[in-house]
N, C-alpha and C. Protein backbone atom coordinates (compact mmCIF):
# COMPACT_ATOMS: atom_id res chain seq x y z
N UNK A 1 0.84 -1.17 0.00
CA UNK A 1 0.00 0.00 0.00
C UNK A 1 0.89 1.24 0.00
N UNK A 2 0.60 2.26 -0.82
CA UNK A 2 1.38 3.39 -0.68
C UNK A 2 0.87 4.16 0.44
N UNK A 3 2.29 5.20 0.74
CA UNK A 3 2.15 5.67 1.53
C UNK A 3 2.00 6.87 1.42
N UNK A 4 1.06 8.22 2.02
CA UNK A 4 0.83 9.30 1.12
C UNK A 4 1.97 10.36 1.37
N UNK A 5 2.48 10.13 1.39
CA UNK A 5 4.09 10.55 1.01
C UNK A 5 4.57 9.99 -0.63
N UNK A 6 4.25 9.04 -0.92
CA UNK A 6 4.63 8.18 -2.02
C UNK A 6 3.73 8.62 -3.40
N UNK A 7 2.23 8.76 -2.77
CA UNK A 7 1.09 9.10 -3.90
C UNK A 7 1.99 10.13 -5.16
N UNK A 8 1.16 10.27 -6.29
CA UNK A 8 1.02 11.05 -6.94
C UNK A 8 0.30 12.23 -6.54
N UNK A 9 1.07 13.36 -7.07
CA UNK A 9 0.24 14.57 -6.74
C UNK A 9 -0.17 15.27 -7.51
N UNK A 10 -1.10 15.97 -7.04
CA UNK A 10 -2.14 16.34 -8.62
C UNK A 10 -1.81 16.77 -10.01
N UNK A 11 -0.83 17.73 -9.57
CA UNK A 11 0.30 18.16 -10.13
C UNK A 11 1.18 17.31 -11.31
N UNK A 12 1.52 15.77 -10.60
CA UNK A 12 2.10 15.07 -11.45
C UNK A 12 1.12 14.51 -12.57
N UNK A 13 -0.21 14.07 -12.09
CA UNK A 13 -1.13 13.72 -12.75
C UNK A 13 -1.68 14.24 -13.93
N UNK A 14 -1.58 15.17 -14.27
CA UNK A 14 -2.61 16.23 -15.07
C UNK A 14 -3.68 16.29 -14.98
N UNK A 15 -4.06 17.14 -16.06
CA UNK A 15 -5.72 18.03 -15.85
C UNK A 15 -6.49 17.11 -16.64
N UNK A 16 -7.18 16.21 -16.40
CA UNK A 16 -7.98 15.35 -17.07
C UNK A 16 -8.92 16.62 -18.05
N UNK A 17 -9.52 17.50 -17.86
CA UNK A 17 -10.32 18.70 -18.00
C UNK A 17 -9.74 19.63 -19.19
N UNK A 18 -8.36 19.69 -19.04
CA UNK A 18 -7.67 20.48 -19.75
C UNK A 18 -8.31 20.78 -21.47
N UNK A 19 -7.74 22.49 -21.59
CA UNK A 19 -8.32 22.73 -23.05
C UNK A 19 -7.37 22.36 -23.77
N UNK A 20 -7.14 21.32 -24.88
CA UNK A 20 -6.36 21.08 -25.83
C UNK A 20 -5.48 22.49 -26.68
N UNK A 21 -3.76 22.33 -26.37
CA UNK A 21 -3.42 23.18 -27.34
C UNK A 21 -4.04 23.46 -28.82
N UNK A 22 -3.82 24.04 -28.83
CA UNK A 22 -4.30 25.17 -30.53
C UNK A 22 -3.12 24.30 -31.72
N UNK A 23 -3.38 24.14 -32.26
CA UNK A 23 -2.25 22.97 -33.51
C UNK A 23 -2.18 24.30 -34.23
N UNK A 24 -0.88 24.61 -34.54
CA UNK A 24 -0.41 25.71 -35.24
C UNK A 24 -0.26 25.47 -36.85
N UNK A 25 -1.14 26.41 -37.50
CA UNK A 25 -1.67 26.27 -39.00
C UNK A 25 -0.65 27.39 -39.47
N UNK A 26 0.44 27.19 -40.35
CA UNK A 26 0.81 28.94 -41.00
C UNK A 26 0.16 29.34 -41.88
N UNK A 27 0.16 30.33 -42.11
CA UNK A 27 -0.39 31.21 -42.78
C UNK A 27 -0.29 31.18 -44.09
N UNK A 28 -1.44 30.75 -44.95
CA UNK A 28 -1.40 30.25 -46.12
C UNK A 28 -0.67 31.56 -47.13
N UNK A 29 -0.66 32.57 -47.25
CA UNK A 29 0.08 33.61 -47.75
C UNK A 29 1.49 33.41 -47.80
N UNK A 30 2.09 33.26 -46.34
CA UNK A 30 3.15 33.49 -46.17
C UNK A 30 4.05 31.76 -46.73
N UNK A 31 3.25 31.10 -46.84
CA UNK A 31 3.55 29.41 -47.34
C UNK A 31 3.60 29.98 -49.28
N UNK A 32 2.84 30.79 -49.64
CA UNK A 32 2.51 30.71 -51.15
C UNK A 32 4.25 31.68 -51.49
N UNK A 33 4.16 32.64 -50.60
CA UNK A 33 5.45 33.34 -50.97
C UNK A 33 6.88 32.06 -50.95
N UNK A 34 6.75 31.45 -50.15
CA UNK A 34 8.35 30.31 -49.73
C UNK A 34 8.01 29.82 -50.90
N UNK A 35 6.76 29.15 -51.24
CA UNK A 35 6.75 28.15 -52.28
C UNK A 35 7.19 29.11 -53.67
N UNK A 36 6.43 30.04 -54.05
CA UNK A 36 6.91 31.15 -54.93
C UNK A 36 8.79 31.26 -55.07
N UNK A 37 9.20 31.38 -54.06
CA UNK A 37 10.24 32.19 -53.85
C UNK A 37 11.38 30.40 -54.30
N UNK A 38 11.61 29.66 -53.79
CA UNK A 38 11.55 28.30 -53.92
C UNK A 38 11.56 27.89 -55.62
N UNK A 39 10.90 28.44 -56.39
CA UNK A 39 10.32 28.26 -57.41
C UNK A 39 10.87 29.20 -58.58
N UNK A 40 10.88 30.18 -57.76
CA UNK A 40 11.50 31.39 -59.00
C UNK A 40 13.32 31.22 -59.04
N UNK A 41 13.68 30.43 -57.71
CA UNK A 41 15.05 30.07 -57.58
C UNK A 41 15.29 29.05 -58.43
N UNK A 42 14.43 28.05 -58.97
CA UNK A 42 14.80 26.90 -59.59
C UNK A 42 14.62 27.67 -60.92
N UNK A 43 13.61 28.45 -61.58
CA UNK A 43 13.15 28.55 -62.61
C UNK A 43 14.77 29.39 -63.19
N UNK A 44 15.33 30.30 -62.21
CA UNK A 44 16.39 30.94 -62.59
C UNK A 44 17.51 30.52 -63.24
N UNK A 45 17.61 28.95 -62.67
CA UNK A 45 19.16 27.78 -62.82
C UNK A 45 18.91 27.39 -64.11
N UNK A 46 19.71 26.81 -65.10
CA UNK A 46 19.75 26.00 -66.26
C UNK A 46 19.87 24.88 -65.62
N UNK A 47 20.63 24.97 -64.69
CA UNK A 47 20.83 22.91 -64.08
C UNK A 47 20.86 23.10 -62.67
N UNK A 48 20.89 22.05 -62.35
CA UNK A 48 20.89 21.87 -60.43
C UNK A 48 22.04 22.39 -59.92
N UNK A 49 22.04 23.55 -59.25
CA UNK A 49 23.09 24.25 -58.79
C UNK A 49 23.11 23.82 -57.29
N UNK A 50 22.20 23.38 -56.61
CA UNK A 50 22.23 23.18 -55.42
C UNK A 50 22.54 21.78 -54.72
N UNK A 51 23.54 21.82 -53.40
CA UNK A 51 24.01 20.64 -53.23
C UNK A 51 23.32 19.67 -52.32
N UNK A 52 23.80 18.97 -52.42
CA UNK A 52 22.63 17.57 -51.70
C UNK A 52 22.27 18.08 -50.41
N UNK A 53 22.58 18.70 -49.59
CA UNK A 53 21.67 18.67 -48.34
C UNK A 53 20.60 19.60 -48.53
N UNK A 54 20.74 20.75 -49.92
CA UNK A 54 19.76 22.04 -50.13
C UNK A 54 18.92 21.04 -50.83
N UNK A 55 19.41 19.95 -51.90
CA UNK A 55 18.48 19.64 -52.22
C UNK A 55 17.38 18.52 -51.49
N UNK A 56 17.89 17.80 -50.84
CA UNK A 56 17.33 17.18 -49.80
C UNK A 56 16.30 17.86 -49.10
N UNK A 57 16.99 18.74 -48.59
CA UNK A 57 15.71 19.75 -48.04
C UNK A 57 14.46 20.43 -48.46
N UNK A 58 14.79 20.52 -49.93
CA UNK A 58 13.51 21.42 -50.96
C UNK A 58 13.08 19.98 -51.54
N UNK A 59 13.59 19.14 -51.56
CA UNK A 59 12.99 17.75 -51.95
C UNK A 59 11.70 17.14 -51.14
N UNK A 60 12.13 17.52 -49.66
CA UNK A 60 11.61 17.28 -48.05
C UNK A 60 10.24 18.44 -48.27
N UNK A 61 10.76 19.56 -47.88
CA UNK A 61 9.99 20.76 -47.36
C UNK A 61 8.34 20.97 -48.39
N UNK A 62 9.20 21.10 -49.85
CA UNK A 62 8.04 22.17 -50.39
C UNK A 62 6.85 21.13 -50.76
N UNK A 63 7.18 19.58 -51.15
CA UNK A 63 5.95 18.84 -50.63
C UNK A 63 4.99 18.81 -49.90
N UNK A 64 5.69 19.24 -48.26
CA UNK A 64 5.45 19.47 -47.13
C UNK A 64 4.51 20.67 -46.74
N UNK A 65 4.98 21.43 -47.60
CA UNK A 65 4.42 22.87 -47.51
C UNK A 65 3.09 23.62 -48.19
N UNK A 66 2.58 22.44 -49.01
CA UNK A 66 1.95 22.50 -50.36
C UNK A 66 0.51 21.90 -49.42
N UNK A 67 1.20 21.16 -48.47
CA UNK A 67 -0.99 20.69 -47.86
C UNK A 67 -1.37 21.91 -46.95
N UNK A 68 -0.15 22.83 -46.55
CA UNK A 68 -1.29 23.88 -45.88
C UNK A 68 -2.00 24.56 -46.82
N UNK A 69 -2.16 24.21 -48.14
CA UNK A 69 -2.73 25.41 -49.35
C UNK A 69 -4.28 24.30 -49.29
N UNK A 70 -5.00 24.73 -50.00
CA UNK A 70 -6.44 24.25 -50.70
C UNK A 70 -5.68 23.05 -51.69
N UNK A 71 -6.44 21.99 -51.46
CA UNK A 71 -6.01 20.77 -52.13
C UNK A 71 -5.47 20.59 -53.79
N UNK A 72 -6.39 21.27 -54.69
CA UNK A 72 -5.99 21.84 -55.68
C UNK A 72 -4.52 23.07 -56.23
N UNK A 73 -4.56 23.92 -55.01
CA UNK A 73 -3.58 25.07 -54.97
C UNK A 73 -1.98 23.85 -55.12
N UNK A 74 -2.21 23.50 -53.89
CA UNK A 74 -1.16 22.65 -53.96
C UNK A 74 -0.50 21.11 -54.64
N UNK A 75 -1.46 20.93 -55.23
CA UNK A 75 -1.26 20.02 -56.45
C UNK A 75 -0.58 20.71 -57.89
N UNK A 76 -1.34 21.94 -57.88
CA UNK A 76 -0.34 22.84 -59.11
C UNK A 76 1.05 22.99 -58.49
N UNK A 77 1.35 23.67 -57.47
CA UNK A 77 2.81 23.56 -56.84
C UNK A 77 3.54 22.78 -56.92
N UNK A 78 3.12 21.37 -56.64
CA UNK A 78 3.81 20.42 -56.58
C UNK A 78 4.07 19.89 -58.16
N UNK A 79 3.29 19.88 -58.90
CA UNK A 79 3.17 19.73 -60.32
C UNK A 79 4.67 20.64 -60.96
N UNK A 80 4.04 22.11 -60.25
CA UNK A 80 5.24 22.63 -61.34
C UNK A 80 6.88 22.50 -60.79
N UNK A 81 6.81 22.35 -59.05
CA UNK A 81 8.59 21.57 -58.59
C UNK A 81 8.82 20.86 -58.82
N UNK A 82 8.11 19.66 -59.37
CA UNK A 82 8.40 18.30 -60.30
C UNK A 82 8.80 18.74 -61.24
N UNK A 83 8.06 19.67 -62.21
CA UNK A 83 8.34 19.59 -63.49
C UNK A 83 9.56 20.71 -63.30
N UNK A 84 9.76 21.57 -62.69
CA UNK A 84 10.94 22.16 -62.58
C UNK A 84 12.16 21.41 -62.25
N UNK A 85 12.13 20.62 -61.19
CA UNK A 85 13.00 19.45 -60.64
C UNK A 85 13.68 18.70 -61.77
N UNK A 86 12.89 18.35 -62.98
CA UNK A 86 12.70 17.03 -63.98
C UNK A 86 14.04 17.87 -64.56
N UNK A 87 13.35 19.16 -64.86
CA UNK A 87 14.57 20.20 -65.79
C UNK A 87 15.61 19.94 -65.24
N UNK A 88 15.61 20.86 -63.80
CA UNK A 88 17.32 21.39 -63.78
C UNK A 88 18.06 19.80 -63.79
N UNK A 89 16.98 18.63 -62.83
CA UNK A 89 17.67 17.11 -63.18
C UNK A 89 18.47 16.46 -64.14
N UNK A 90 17.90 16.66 -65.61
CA UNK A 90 18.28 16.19 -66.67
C UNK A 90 19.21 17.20 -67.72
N UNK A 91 19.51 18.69 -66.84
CA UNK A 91 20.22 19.50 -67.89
C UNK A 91 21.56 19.08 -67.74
């Protein structure tokens, strides 16, 4: 049997009650500019100028970045970093 010295205290327990954090959405504007900006950088290159961890990362990210838009919005995005990708890939 514990001893109430030993118990849990309310404290450790949590708030069964508690209001669920807020899940942080960005701001679909400020997502269209990265993706934009992202985009006008590739469109600039004749070939893949960027090295494997940049590309890794824009490989990672702008996928990533494309479901905070309207389902459609971000299917064109992704459409045209593929088809931009395909380019600087094969120049």
């Amino acid at each position: 049997m514990a001893k109430l010295s030993q118990a849990s205290s309310p404290s450790e327990q949590g708030d069964l009650f508690a209001v669920p954090e807020p899940q942080y959405r960005p701001d679909p504007d400020k997502v269209r500019r990265r993706l934009e900006r992202i985009l006008a950088e590739m469109r600039a290159e004749e070939k893949m100028v960027w090295d494997f961890s940049q590309r890794a990362l824009y490989e990672k990210i702008f996928p990533d970045m494309t479901h905070y838009l309207p389902d459609e919005e971000g299917a064109r995005y992704r459409a045209d970093f593929e088809k931009e990708w395909e380019r600087l890939a094969t120049a």
